[in-house]
N, C-alpha and C. Protein backbone atom coordinates (compact mmCIF):
# COMPACT_ATOMS: atom_id res chain seq x y z
N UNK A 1 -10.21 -18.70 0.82
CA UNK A 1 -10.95 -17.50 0.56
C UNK A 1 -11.71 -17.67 -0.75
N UNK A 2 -13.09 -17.17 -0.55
CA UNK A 2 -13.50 -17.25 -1.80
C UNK A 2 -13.31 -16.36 -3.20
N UNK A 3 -13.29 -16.91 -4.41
CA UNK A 3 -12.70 -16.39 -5.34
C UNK A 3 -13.43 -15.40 -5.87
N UNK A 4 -14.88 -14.92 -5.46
CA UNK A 4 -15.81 -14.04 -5.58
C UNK A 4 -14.92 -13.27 -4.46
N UNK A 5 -14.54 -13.03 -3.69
CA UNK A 5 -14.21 -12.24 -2.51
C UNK A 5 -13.17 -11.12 -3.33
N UNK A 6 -11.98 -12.56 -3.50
CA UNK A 6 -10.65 -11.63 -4.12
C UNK A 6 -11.30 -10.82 -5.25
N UNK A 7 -12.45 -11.69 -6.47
CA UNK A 7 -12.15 -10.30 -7.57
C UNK A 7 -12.75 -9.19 -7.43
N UNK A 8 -13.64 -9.09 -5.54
CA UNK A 8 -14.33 -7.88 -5.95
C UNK A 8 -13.23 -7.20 -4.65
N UNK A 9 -12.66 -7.27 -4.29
CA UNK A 9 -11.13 -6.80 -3.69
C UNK A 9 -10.61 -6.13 -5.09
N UNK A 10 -10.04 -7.60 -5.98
CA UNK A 10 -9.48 -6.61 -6.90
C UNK A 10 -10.10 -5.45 -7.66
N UNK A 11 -11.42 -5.49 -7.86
CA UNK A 11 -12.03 -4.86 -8.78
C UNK A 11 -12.38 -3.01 -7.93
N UNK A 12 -12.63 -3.32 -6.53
CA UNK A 12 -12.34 -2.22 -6.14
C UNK A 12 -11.14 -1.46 -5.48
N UNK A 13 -10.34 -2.23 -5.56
CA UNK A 13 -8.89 -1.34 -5.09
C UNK A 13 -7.97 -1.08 -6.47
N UNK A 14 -9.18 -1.34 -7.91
CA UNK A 14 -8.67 -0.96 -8.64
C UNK A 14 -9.50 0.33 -9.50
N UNK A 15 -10.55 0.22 -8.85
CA UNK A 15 -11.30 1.61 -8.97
C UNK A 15 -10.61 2.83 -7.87
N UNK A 16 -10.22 2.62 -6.95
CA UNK A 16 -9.82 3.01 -5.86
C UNK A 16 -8.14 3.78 -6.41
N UNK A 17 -7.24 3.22 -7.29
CA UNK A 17 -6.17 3.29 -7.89
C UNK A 17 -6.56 4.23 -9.06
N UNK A 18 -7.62 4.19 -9.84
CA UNK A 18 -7.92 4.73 -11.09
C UNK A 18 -8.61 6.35 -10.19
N UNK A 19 -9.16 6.40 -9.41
CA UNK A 19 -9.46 7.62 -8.68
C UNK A 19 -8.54 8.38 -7.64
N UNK A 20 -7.48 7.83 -7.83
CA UNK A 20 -5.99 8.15 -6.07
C UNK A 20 -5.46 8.99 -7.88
N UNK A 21 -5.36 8.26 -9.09
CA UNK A 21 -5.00 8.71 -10.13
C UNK A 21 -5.02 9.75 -10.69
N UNK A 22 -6.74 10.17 -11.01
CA UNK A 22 -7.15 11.46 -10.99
C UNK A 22 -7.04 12.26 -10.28
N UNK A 23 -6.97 12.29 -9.21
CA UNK A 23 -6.58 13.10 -7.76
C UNK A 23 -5.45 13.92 -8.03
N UNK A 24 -4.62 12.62 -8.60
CA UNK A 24 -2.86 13.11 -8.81
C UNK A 24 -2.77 13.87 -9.93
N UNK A 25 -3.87 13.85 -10.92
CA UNK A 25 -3.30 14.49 -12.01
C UNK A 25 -4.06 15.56 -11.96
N UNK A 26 -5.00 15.92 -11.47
CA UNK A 26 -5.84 17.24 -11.58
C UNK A 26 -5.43 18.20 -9.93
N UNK A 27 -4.67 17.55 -9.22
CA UNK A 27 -4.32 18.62 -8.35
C UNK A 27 -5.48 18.99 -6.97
N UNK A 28 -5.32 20.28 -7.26
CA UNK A 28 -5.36 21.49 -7.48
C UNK A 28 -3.60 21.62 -7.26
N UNK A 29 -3.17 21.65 -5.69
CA UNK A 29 -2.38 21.76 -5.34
C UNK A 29 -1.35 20.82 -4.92
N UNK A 30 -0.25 21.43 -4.53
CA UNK A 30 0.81 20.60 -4.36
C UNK A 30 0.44 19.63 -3.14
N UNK A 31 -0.29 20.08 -2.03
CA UNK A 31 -0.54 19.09 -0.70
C UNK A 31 -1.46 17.53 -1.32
N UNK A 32 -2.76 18.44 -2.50
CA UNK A 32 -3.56 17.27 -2.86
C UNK A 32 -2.66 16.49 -3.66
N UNK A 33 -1.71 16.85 -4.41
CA UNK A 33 -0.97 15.76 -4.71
C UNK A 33 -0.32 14.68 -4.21
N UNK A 34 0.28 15.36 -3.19
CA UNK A 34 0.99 14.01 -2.09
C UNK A 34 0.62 13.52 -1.53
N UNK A 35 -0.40 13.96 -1.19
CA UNK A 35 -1.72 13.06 -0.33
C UNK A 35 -2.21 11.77 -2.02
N UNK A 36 -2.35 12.24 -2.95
CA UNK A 36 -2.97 10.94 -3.80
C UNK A 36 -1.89 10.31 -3.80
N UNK A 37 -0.29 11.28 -4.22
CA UNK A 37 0.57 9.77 -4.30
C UNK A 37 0.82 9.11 -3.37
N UNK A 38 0.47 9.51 -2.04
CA UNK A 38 0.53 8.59 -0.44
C UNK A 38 -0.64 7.43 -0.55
N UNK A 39 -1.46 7.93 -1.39
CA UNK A 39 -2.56 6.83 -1.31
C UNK A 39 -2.40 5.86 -2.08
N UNK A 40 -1.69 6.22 -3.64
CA UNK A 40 -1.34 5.11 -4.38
C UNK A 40 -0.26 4.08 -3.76
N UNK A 41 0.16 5.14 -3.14
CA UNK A 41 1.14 4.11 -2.23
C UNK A 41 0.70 2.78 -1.69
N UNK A 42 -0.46 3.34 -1.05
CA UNK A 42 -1.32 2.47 0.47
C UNK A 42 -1.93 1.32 -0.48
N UNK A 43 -2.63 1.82 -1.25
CA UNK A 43 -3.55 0.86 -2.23
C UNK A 43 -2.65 -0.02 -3.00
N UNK A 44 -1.32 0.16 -3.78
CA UNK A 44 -0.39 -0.73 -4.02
C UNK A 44 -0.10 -2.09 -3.03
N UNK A 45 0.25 -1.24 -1.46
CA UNK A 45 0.57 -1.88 -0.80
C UNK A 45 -0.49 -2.97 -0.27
N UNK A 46 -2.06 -2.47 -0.76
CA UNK A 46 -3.15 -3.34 -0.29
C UNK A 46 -2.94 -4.78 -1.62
N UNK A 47 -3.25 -3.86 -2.83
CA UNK A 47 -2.58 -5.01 -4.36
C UNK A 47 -2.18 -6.34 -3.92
N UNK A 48 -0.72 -5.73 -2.97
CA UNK A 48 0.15 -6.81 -2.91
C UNK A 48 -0.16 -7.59 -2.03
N UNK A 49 -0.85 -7.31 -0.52
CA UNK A 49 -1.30 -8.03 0.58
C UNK A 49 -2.40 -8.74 0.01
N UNK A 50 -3.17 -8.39 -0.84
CA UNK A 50 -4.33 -9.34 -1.74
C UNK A 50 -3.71 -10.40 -1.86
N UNK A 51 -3.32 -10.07 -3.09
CA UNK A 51 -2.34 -11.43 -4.13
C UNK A 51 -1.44 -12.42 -3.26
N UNK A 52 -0.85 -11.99 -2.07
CA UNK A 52 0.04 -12.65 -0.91
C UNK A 52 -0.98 -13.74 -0.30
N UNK A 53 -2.10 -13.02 -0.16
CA UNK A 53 -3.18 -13.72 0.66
C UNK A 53 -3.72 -14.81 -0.55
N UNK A 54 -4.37 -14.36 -1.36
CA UNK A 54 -5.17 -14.91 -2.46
C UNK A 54 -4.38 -16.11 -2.75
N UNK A 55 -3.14 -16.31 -3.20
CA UNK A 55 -2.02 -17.17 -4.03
C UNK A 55 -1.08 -17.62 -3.02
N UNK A 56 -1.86 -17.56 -2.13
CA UNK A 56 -0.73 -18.18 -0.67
C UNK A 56 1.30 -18.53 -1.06
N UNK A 57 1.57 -16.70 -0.96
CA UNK A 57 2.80 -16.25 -1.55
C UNK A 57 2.89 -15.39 -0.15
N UNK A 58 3.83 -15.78 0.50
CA UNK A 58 3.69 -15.25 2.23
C UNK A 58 4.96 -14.40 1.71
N UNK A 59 6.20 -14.78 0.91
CA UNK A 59 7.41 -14.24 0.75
C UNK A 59 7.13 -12.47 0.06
N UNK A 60 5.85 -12.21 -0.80
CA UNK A 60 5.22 -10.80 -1.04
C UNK A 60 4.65 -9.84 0.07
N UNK A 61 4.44 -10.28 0.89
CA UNK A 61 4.33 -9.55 2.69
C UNK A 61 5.78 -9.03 3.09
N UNK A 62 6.58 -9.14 3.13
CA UNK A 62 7.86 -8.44 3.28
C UNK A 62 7.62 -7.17 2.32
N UNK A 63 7.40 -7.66 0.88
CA UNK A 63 7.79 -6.78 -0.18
C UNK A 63 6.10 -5.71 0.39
N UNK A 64 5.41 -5.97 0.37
CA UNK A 64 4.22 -5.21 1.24
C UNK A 64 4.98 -4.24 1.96
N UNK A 65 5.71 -4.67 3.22
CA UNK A 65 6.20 -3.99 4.50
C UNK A 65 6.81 -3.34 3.94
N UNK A 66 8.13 -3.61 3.24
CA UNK A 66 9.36 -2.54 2.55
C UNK A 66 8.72 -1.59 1.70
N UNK A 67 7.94 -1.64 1.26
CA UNK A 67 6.53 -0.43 0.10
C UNK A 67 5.89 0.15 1.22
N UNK A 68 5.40 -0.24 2.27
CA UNK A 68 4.74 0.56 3.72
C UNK A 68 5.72 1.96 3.58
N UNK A 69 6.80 0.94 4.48
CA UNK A 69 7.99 1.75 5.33
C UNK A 69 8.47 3.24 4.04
N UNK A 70 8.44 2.48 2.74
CA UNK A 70 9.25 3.80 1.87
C UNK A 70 8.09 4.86 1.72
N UNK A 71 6.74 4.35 1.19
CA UNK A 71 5.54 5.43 1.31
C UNK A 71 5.67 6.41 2.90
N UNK A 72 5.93 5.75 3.78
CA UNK A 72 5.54 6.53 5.45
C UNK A 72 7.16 7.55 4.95
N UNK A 73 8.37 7.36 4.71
CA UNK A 73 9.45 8.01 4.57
C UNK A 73 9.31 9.03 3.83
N UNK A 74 8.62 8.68 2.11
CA UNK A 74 8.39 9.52 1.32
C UNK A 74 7.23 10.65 2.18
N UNK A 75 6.19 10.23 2.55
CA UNK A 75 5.56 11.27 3.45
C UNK A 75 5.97 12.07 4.72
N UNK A 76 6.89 11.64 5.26
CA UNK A 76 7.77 12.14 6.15
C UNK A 76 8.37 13.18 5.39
N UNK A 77 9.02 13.19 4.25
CA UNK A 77 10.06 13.93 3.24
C UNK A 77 9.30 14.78 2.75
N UNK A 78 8.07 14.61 2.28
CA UNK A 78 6.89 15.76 1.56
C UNK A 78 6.61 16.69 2.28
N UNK A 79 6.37 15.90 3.84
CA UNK A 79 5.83 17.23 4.83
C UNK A 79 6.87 18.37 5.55
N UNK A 80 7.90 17.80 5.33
CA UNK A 80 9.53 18.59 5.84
C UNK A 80 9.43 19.86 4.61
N UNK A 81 9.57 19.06 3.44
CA UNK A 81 9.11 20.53 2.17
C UNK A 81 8.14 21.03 2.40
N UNK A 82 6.98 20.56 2.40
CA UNK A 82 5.69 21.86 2.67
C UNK A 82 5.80 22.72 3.92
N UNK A 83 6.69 22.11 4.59
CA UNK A 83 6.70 22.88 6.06
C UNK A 83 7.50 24.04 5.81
N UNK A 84 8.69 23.72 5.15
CA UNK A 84 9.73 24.61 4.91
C UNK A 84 9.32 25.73 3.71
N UNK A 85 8.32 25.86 3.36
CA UNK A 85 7.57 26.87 1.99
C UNK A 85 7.70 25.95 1.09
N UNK A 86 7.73 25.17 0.71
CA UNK A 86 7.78 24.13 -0.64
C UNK A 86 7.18 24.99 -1.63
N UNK A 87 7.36 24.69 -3.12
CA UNK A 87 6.44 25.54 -3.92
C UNK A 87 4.98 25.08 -3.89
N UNK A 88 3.99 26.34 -4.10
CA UNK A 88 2.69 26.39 -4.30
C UNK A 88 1.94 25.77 -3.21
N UNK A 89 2.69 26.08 -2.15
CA UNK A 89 2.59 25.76 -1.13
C UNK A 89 0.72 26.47 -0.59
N UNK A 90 -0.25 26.06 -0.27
CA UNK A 90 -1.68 27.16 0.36
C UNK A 90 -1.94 26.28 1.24
C-alpha cells in the first residue's frame, strides 16, 4: 500500500476523531452524545484496522474485532437506558 494512501487515512480519521470529539463535548443531548461516543468507537476501531494493514500486524485485527463487539454492547446498553426514560432523555 502506498505510504501517501495510509497518511491521508491517517490524517483523516484523525480529523474525523477530533470532530466525533466535539460532538461529545458540546452535546446538546444525551442521545447526541452516545451516538459521538459510538463513533469514536468505530473510528478507533478503523485506527487500528489501518495500522494492522499498513505494518502488516494481522495479530491487531482481533484487538479491532474485540473493540467492534464492546462498542455494538455498549450501544446495545445506551439504548435499553434511553428507552427506559434515561436522564434528559428528548
Amino acid at each position: 500500500m502506498s505510504a501517501w494512501v495510509i497518511t491521508l487515512t491517517f490524517l483523516l480519521l484523525s480529523a474525523a476523531i477530533i470532530l466525533a470529539f466535539v460532538r461529545l463535548a458540546q452535546g446538546p443531548s444525551l442521545p447526541d452524545r452516545v451516538v459521538a461516543l459510538e463513533l469514536i468507537a468505530v473510528i478507533t476501531v478503523a485506527f487500528i484496522v489501518t495500522y494492522a494493514i499498513a505494518w502488516d500486524r494481522p495479530q491487531f485485527l482481533d484487538v479491532a474485532l474485540v473493540l467492534a463487539l464492546t462498542g455494538f454492547m455498549a450501544a446495545v446498553g445506551f439504548a435499553r437506558y434511553l428507552e427506559r426514560g434515561g436522564k434528559d432523555n428528548e
